[in-house]
C-alpha atoms as a PDB file:
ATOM      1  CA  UNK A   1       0.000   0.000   0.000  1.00  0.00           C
ATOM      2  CA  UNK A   2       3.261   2.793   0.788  1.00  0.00           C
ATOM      3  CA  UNK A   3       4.209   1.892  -2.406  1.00  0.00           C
ATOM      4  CA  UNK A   4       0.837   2.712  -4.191  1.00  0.00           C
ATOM      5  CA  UNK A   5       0.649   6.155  -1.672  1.00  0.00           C
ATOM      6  CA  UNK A   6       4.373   6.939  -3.104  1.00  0.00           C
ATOM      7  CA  UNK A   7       3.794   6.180  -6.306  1.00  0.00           C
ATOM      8  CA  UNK A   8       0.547   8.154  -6.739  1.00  0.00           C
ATOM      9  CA  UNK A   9       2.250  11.148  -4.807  1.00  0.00           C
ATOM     10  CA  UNK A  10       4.980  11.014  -7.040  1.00  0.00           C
ATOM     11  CA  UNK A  11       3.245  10.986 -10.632  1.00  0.00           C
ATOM     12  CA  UNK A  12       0.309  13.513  -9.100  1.00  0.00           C
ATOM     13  CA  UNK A  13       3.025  16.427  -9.038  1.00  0.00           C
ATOM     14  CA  UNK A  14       4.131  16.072 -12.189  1.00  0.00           C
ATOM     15  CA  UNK A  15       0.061  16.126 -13.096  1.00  0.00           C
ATOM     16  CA  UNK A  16      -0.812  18.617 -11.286  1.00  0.00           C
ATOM     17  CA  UNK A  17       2.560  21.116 -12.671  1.00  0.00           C
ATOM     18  CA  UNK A  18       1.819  19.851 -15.906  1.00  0.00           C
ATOM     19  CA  UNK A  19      -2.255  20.865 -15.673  1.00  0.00           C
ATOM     20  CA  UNK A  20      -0.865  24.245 -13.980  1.00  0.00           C
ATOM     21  CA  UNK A  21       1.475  24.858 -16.756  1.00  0.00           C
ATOM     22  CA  UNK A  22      -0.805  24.158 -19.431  1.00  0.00           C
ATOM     23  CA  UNK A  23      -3.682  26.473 -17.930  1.00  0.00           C
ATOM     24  CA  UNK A  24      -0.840  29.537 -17.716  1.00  0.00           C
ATOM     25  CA  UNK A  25       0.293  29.054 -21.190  1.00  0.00           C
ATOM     26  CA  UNK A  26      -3.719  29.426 -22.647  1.00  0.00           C
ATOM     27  CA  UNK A  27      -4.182  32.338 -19.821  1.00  0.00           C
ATOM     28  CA  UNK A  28      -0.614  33.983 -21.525  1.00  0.00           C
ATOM     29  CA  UNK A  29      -1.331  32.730 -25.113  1.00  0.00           C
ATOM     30  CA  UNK A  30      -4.858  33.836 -25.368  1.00  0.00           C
ATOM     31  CA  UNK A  31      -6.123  33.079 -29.445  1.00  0.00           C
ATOM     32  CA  UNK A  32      -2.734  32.274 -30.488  1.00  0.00           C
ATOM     33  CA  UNK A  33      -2.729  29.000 -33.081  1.00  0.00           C
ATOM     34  CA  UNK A  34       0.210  27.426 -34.860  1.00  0.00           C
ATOM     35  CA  UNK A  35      -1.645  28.171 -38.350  1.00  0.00           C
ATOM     36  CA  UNK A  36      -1.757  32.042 -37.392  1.00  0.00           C
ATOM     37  CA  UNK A  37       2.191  31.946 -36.339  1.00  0.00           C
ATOM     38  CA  UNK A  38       3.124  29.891 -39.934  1.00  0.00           C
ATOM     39  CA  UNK A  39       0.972  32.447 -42.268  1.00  0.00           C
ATOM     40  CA  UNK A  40       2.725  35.128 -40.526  1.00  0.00           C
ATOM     41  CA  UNK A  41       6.020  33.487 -40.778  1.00  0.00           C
ATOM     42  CA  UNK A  42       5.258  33.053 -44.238  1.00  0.00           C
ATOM     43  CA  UNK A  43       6.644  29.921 -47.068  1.00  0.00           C
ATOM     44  CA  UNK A  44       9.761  28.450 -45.686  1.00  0.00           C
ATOM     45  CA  UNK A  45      11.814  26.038 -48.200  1.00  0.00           C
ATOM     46  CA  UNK A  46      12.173  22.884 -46.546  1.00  0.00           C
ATOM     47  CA  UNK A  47      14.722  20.160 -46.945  1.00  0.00           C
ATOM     48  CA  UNK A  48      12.891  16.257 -47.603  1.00  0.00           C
ATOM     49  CA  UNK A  49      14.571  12.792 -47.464  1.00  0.00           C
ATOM     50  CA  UNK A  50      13.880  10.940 -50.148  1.00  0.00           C
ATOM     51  CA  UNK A  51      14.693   7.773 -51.015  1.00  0.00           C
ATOM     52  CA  UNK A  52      18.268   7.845 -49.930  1.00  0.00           C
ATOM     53  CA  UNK A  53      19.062  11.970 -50.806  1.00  0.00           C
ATOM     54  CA  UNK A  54      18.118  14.740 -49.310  1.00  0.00           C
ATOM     55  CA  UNK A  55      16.336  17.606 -51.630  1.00  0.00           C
ATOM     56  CA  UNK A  56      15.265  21.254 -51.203  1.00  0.00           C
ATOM     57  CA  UNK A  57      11.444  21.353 -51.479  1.00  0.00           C
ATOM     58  CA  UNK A  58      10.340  24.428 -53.499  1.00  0.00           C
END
């Protein structure tokens, strides 16, 4: 049973930091999306493997 009371003590705190994290980020982030941040960012050339080589998509 300690080992059950340790164990759930243990992986509860990284929970509850992780919930508590989470819930600041949205409260700091507000509407912020990853499509808003990549139109702003605009095209970006990007580099593909491919069958054994590596190419420049563009």
């Amino acid at each position: 049973m300690r080992a059950l009371a340790v164990a759930a003590l243990y992986f509860g705190t990284f929970i509850v930091i992780g919930l508590g994290v989470r819930l600041l980020v949205r409260k700091w982030m507000g509407d912020v999306e990853l499509s808003n941040v990549r139109k702003q960012a605009g095209p970006s050339p990007r580099k593909r493997f491919l069958l054994g080589a590596w190419r420049n998509e563009d």
